[in-house]
C-alpha atoms as a PDB file:
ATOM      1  CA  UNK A   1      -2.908   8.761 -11.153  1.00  0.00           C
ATOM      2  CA  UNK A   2      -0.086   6.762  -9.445  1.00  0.00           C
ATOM      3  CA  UNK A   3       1.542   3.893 -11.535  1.00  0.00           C
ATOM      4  CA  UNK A   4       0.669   0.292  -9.634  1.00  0.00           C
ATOM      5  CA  UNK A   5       3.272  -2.670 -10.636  1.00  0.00           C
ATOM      6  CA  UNK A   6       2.267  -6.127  -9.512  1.00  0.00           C
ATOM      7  CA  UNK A   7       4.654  -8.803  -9.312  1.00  0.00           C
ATOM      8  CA  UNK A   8       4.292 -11.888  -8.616  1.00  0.00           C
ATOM      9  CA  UNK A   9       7.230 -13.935  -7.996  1.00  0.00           C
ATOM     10  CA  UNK A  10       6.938 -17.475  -9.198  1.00  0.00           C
ATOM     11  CA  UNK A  11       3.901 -17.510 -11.218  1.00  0.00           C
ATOM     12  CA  UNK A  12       2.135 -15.538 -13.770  1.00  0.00           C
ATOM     13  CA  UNK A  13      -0.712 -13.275 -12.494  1.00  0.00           C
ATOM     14  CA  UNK A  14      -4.199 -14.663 -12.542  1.00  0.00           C
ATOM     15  CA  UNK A  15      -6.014 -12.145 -13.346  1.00  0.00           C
ATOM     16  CA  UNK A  16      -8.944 -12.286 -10.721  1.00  0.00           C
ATOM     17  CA  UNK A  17      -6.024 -11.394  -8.166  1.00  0.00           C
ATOM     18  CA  UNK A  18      -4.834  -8.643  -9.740  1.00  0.00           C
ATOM     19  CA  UNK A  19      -8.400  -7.574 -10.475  1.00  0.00           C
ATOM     20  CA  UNK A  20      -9.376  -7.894  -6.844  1.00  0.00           C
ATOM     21  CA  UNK A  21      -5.795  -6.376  -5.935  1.00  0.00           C
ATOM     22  CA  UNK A  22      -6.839  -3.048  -7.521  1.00  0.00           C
ATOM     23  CA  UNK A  23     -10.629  -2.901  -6.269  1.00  0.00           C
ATOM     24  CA  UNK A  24      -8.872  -2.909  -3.058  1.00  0.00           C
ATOM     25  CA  UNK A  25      -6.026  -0.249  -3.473  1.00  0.00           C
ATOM     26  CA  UNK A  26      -8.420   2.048  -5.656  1.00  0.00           C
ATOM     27  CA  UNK A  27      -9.718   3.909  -2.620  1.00  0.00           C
ATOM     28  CA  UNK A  28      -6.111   4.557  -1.420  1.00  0.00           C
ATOM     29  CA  UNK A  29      -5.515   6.362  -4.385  1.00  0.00           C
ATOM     30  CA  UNK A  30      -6.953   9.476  -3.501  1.00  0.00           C
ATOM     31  CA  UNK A  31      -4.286   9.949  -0.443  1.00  0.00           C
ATOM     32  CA  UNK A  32      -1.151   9.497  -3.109  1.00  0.00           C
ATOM     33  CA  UNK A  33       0.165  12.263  -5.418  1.00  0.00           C
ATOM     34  CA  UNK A  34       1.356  11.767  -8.997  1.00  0.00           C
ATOM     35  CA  UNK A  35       4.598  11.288  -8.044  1.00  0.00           C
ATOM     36  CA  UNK A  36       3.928   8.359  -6.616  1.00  0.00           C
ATOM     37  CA  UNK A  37       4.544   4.378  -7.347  1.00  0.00           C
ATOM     38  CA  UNK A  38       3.108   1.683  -5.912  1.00  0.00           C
ATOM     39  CA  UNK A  39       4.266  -1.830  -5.908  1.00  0.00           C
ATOM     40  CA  UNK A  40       2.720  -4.480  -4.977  1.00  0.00           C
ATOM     41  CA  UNK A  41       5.262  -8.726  -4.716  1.00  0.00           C
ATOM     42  CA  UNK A  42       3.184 -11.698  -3.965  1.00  0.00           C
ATOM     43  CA  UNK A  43       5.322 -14.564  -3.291  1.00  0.00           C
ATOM     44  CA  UNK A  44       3.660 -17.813  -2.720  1.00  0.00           C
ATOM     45  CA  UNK A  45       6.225 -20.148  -0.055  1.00  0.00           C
ATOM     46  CA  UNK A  46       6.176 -22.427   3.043  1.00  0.00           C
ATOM     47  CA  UNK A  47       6.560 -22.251   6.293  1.00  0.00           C
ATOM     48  CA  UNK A  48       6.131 -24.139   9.644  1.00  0.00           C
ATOM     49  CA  UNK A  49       2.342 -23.745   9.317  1.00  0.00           C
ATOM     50  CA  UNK A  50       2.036 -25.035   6.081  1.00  0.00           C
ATOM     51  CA  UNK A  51       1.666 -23.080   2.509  1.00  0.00           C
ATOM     52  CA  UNK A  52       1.259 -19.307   2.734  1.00  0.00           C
ATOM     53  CA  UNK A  53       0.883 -16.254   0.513  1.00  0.00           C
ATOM     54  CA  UNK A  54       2.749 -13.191   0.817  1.00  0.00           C
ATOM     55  CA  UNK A  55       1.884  -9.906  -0.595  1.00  0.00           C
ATOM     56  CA  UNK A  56       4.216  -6.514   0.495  1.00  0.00           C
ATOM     57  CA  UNK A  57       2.870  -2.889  -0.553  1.00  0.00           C
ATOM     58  CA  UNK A  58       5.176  -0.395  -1.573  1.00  0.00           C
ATOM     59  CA  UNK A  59       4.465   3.437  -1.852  1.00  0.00           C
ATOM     60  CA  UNK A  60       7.539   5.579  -2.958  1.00  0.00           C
ATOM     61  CA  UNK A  61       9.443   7.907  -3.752  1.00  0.00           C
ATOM     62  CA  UNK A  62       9.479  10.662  -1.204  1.00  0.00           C
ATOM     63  CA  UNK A  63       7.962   8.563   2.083  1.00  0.00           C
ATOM     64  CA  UNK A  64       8.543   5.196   1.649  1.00  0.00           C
ATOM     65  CA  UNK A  65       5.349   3.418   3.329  1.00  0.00           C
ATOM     66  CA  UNK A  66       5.765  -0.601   3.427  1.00  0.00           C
ATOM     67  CA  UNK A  67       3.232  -2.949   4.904  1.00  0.00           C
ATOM     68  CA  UNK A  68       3.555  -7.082   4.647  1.00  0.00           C
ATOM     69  CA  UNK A  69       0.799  -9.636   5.672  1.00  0.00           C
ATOM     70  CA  UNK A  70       0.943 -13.898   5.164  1.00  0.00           C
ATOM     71  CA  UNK A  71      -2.187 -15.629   4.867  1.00  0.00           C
ATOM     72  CA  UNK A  72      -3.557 -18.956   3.558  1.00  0.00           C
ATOM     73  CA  UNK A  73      -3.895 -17.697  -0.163  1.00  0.00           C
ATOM     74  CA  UNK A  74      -3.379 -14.059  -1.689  1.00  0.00           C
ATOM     75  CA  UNK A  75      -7.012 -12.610  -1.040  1.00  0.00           C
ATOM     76  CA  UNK A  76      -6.421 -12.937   2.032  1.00  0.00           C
ATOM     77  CA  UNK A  77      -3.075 -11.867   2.320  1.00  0.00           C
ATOM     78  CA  UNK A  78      -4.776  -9.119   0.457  1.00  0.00           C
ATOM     79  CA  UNK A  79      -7.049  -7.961   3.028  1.00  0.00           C
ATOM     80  CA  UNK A  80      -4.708  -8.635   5.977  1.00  0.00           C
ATOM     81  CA  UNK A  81      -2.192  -5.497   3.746  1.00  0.00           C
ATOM     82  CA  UNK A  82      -4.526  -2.871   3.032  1.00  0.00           C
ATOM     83  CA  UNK A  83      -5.417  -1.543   6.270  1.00  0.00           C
ATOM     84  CA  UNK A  84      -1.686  -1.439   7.379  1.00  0.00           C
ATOM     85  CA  UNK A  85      -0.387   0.628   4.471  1.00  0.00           C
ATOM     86  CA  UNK A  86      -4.416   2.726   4.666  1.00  0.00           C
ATOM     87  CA  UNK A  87      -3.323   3.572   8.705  1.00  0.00           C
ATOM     88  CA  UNK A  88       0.059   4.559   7.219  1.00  0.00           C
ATOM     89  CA  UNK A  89      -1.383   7.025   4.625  1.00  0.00           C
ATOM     90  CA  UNK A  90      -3.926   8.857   6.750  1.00  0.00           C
ATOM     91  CA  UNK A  91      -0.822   9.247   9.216  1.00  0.00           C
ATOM     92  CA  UNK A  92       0.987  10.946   6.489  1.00  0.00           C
ATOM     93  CA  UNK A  93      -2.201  12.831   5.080  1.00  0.00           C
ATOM     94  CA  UNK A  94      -2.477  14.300   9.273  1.00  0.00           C
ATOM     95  CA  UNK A  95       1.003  15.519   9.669  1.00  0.00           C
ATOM     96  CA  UNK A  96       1.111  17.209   6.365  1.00  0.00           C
ATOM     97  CA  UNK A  97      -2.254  18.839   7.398  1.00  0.00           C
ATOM     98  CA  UNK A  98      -0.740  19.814  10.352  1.00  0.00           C
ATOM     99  CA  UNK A  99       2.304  21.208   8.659  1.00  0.00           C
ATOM    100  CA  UNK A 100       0.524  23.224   6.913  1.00  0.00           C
ATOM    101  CA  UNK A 101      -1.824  24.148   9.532  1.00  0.00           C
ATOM    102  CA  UNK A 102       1.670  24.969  11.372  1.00  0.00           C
ATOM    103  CA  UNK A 103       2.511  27.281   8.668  1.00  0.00           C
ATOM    104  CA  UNK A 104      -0.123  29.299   7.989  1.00  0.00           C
ATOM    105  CA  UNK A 105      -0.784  30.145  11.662  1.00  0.00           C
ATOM    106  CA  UNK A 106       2.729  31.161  11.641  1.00  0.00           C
ATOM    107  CA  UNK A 107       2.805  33.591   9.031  1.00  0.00           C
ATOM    108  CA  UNK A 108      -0.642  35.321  10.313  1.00  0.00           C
ATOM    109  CA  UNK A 109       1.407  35.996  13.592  1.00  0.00           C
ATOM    110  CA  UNK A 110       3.624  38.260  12.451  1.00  0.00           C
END
């Protein structure tokens, strides 16, 4: 199973974040390999609007897949992330599919 490293920058995790963090990523796992790391920065800052949360998703090593999202507190920050690095995976997931498709179709041609 892919490590998961959660940092948050100027606080120290509450735990019903980081326990509602990884209900949320725990279906992406299936789509990552071993190989794989995710982290996860939640920064808590202000901007024009007023206070906002910040969370950033990071899947490496071999295809780096970021996603970002703001919102008024880290839930939903949360929830506003997940589907943007999900969409990112299944993209992945399809072209290696087809890749592989590619191949195979290839080699039975010959």
């Amino acid at each position: 199973m892919p490590s998961i490293n959660i940092k948050f920058a100027e606080s120290e995790p509450n735990p019903s974040t980081s326990d509602y963090l990884n209900k949320k990523l725990a279906p992406l796992m299936k789509y990552l390999r071993e190989e794989n790391s995710v982290h996860v920065e939640m920064d808590y800052g202000k901007d024009k609007s007023g206070a906002k949360c910040h969370v950033e998703i990071t899947i490496n090593p071999k295809s780096e897949m970021f996603a970002e999202a703001r919102g008024s507190d880290f839930l939903e920050a949360i929830d506003l992330c997940i589907p943007k690095i999900k969409e990112q995976l299944l993209k992945h997931k399809d072209k290696r599919i087809a890749l592989r498709k590619k191949l195979g179709s290839q080699r039975k041609g010959r």
